[in-house]
N, C-alpha and C. Protein backbone atom coordinates (compact mmCIF):
# COMPACT_ATOMS: atom_id res chain seq x y z
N UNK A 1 -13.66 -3.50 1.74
CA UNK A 1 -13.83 -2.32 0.91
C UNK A 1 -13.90 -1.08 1.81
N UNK A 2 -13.37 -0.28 1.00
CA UNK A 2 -13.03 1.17 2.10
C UNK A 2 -14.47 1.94 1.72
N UNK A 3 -14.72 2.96 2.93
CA UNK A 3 -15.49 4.51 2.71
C UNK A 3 -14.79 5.04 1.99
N UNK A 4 -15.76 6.29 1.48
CA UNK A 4 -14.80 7.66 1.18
C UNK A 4 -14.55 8.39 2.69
N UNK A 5 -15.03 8.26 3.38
CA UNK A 5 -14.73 8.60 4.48
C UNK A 5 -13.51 8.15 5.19
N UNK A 6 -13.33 6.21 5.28
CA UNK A 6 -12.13 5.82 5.80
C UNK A 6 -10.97 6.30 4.68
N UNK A 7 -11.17 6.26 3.57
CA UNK A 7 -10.02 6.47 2.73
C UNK A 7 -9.57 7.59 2.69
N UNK A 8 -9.89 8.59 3.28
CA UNK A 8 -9.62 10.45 3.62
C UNK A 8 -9.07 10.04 5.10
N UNK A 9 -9.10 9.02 5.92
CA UNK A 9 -8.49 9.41 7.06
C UNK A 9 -7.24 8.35 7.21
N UNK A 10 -7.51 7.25 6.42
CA UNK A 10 -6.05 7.01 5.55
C UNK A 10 -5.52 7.70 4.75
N UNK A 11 -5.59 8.73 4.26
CA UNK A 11 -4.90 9.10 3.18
C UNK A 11 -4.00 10.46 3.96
N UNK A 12 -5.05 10.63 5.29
CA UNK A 12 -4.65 11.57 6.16
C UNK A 12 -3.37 11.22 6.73
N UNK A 13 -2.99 10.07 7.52
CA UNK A 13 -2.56 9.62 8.56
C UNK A 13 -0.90 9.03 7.42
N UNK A 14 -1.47 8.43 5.82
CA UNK A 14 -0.46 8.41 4.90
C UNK A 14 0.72 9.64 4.75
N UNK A 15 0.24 10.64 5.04
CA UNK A 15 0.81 11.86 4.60
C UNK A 15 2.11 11.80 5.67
N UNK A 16 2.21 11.54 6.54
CA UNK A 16 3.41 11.61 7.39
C UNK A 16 4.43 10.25 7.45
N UNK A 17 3.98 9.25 6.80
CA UNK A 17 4.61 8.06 6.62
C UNK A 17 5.96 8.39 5.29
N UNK A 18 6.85 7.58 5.64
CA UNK A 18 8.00 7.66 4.41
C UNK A 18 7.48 6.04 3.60
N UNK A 19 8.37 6.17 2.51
CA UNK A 19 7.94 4.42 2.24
C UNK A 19 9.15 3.76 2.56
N UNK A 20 8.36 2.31 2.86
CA UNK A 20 8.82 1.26 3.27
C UNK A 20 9.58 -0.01 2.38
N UNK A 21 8.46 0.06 1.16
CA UNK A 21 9.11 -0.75 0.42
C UNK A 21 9.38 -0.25 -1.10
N UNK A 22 10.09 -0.11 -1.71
CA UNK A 22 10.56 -0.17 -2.99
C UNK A 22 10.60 -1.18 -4.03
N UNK A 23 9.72 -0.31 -5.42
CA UNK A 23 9.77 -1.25 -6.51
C UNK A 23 10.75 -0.86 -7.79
N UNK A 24 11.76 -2.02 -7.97
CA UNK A 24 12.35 -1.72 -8.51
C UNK A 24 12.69 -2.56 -10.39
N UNK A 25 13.38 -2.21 -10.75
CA UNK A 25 13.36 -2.55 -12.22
C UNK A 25 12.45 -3.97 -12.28
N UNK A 26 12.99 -5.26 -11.22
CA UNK A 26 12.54 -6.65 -11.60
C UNK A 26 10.72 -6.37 -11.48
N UNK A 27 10.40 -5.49 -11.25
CA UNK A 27 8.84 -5.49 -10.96
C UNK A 27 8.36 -5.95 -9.71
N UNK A 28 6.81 -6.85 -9.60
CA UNK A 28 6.78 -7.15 -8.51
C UNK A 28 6.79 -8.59 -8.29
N UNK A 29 7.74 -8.98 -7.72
CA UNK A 29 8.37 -10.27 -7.39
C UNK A 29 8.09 -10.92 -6.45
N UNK A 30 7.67 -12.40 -6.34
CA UNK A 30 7.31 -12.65 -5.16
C UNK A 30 8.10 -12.57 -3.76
N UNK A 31 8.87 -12.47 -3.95
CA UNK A 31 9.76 -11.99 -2.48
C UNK A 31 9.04 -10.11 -2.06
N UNK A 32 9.16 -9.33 -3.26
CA UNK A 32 8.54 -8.49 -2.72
C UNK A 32 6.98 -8.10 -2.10
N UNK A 33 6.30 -9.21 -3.13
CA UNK A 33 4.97 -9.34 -2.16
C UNK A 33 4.87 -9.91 -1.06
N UNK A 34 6.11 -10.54 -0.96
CA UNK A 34 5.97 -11.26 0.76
C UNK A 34 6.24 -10.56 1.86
N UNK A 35 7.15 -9.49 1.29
CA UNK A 35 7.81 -8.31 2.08
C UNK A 35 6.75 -7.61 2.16
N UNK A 36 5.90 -7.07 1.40
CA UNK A 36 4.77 -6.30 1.40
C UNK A 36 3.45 -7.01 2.58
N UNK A 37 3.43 -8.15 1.92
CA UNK A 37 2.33 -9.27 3.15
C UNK A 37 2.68 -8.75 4.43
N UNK A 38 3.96 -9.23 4.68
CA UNK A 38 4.97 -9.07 6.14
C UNK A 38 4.48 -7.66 6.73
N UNK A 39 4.99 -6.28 6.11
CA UNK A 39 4.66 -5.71 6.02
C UNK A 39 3.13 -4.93 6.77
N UNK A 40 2.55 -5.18 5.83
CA UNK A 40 1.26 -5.13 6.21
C UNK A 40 0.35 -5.58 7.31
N UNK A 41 0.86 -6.97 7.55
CA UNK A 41 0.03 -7.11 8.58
C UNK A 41 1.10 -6.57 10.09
N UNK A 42 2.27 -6.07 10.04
CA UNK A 42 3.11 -5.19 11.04
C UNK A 42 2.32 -4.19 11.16
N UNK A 43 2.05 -3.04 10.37
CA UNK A 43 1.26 -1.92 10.12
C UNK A 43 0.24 -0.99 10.05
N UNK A 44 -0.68 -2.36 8.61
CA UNK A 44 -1.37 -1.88 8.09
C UNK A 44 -1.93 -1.14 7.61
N UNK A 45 -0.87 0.28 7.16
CA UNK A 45 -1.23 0.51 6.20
C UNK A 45 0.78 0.79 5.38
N UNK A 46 0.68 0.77 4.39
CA UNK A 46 2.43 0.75 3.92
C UNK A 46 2.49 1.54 2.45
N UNK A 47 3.13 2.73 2.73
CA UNK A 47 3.67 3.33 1.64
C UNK A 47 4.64 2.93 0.95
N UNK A 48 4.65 2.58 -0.59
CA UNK A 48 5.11 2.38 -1.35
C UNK A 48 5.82 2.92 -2.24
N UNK A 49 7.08 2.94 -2.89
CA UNK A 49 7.10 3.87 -3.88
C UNK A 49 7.53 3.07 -4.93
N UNK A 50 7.87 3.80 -6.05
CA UNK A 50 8.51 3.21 -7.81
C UNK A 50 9.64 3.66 -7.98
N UNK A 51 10.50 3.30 -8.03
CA UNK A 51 11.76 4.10 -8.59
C UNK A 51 11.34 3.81 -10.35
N UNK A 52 12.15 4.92 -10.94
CA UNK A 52 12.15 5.18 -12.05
C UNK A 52 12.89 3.96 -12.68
N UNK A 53 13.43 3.21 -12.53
CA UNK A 53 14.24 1.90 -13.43
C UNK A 53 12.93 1.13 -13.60
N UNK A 54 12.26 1.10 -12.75
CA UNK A 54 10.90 0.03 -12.89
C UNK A 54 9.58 1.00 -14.24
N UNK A 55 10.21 -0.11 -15.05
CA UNK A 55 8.82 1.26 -16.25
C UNK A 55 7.68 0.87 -16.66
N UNK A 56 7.14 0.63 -15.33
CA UNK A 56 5.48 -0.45 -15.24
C UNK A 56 4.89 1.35 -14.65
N UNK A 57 3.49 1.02 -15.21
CA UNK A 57 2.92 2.08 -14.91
C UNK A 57 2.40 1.81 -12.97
N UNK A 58 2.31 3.06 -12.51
CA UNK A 58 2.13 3.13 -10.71
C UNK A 58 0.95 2.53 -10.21
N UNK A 59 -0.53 2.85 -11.29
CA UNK A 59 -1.68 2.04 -10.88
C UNK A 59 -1.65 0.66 -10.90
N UNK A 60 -0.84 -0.03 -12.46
CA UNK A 60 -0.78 -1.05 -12.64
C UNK A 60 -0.16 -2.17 -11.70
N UNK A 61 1.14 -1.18 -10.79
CA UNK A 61 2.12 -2.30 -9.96
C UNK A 61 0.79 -1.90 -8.99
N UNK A 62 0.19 -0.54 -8.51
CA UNK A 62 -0.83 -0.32 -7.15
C UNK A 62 -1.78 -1.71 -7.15
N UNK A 63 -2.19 -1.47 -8.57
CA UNK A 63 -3.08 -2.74 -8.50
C UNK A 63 -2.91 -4.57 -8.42
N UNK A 64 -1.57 -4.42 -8.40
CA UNK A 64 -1.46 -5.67 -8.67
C UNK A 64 -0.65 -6.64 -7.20
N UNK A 65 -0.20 -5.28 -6.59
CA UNK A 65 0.01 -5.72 -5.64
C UNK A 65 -0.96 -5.88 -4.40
N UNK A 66 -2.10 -4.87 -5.03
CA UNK A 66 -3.24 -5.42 -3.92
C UNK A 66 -4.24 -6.60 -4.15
N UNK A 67 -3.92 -7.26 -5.15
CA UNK A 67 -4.58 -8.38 -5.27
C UNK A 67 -4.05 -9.47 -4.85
N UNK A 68 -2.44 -9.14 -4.91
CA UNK A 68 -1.66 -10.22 -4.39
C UNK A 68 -1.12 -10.44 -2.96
N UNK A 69 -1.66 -9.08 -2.18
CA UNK A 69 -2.02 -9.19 -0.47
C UNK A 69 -3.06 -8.94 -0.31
N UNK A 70 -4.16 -9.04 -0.96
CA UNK A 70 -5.76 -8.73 -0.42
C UNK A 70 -5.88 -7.62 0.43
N UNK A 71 -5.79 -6.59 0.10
CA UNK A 71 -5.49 -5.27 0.76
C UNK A 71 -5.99 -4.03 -0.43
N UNK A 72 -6.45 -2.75 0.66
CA UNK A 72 -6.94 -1.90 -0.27
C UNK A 72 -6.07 -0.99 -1.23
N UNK A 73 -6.08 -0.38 -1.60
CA UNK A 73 -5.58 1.15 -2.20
C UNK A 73 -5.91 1.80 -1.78
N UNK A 74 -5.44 2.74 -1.06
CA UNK A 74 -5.75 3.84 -0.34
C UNK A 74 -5.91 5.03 -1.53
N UNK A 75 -4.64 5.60 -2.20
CA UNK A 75 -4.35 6.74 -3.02
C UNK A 75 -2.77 6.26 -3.76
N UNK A 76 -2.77 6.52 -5.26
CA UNK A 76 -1.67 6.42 -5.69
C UNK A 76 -1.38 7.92 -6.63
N UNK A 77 -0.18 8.30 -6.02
CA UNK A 77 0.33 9.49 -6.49
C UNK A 77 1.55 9.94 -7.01
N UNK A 78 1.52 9.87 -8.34
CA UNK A 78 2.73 9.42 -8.81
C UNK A 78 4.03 8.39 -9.04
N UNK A 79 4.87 8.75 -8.22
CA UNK A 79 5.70 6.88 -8.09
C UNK A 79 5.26 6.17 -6.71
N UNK A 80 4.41 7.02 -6.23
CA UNK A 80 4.51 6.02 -4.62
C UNK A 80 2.46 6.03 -4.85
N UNK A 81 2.61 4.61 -4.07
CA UNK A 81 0.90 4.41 -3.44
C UNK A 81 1.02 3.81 -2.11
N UNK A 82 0.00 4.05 -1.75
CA UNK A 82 -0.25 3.55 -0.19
C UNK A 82 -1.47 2.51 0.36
N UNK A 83 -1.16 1.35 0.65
CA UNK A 83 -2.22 0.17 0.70
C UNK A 83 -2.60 0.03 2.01
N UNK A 84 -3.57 -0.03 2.69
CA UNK A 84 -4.05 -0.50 3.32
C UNK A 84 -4.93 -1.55 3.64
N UNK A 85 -4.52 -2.70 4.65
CA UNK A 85 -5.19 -4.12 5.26
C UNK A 85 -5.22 -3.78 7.15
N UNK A 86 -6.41 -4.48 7.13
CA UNK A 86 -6.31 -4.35 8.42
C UNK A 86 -5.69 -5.77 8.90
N UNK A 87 -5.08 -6.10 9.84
CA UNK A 87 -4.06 -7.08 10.59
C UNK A 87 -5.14 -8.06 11.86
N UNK A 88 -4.68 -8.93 11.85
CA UNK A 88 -5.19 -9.83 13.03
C UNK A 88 -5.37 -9.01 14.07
N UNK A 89 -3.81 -8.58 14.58
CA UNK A 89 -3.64 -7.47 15.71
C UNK A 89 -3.87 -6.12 15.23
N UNK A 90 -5.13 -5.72 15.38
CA UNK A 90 -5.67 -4.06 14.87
C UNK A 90 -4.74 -3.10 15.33
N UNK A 91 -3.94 -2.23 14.47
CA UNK A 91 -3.39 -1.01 14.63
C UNK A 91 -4.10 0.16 14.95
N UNK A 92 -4.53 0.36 13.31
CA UNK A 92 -5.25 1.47 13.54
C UNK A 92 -7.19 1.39 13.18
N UNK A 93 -7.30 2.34 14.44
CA UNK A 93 -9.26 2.49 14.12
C UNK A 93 -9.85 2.78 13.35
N UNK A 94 -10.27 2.58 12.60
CA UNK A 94 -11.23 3.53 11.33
C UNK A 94 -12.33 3.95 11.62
N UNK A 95 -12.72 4.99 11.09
CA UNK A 95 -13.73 5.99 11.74
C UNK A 95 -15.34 4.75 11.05
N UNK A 96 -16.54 4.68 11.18
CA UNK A 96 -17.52 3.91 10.96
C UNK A 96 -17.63 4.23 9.64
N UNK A 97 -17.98 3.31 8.87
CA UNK A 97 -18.33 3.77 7.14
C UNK A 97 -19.76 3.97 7.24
């Protein structure tokens, strides 16, 4: 579980990231949560976006894909959200909660 503190310096460090993976009409599929898994633990943290063919609401895919990589929500804003997990091999530091 995140701070409000770590989640402002993820949400910071989000802002310069493009996304990585795309959700598209089929929803979220297990190939794409595996891509997302994959993903994530490369990273840790991975911007997401929605294209408009997919007409699932943004919290609903935000949420569902973080249950299905055990990973946080950082911020979802509009068609794109951004998840964060931390990885075996630590990327990035988080400030102390």
């Amino acid at each position: 579980m995140l701070t409000s503190k770590q989640r402002a310096f993820l949400r910071s460090m989000s802002n310069a990231l493009d996304p990585v993976l795309q959700v598209g009409k089929s929803g979220v599929t297990p190939e794409f949560v595996i891509s997302a898994d994959e993903a994530l633990e490369k990273r840790e943290l991975v911007k997401i976006s929605i294209l408009q063919s997919c007409g699932d609401d943004p919290k609903a895919v935000a949420e569902t894909v973080r249950g299905r990589t055990r990973s946080d929500i950082v911020q979802v804003i509009g068609g794109k959200f951004v998840l964060y997990r931390k990885a075996n091999k630590q990327v990035i530091e988080l400030p102390k909660g």
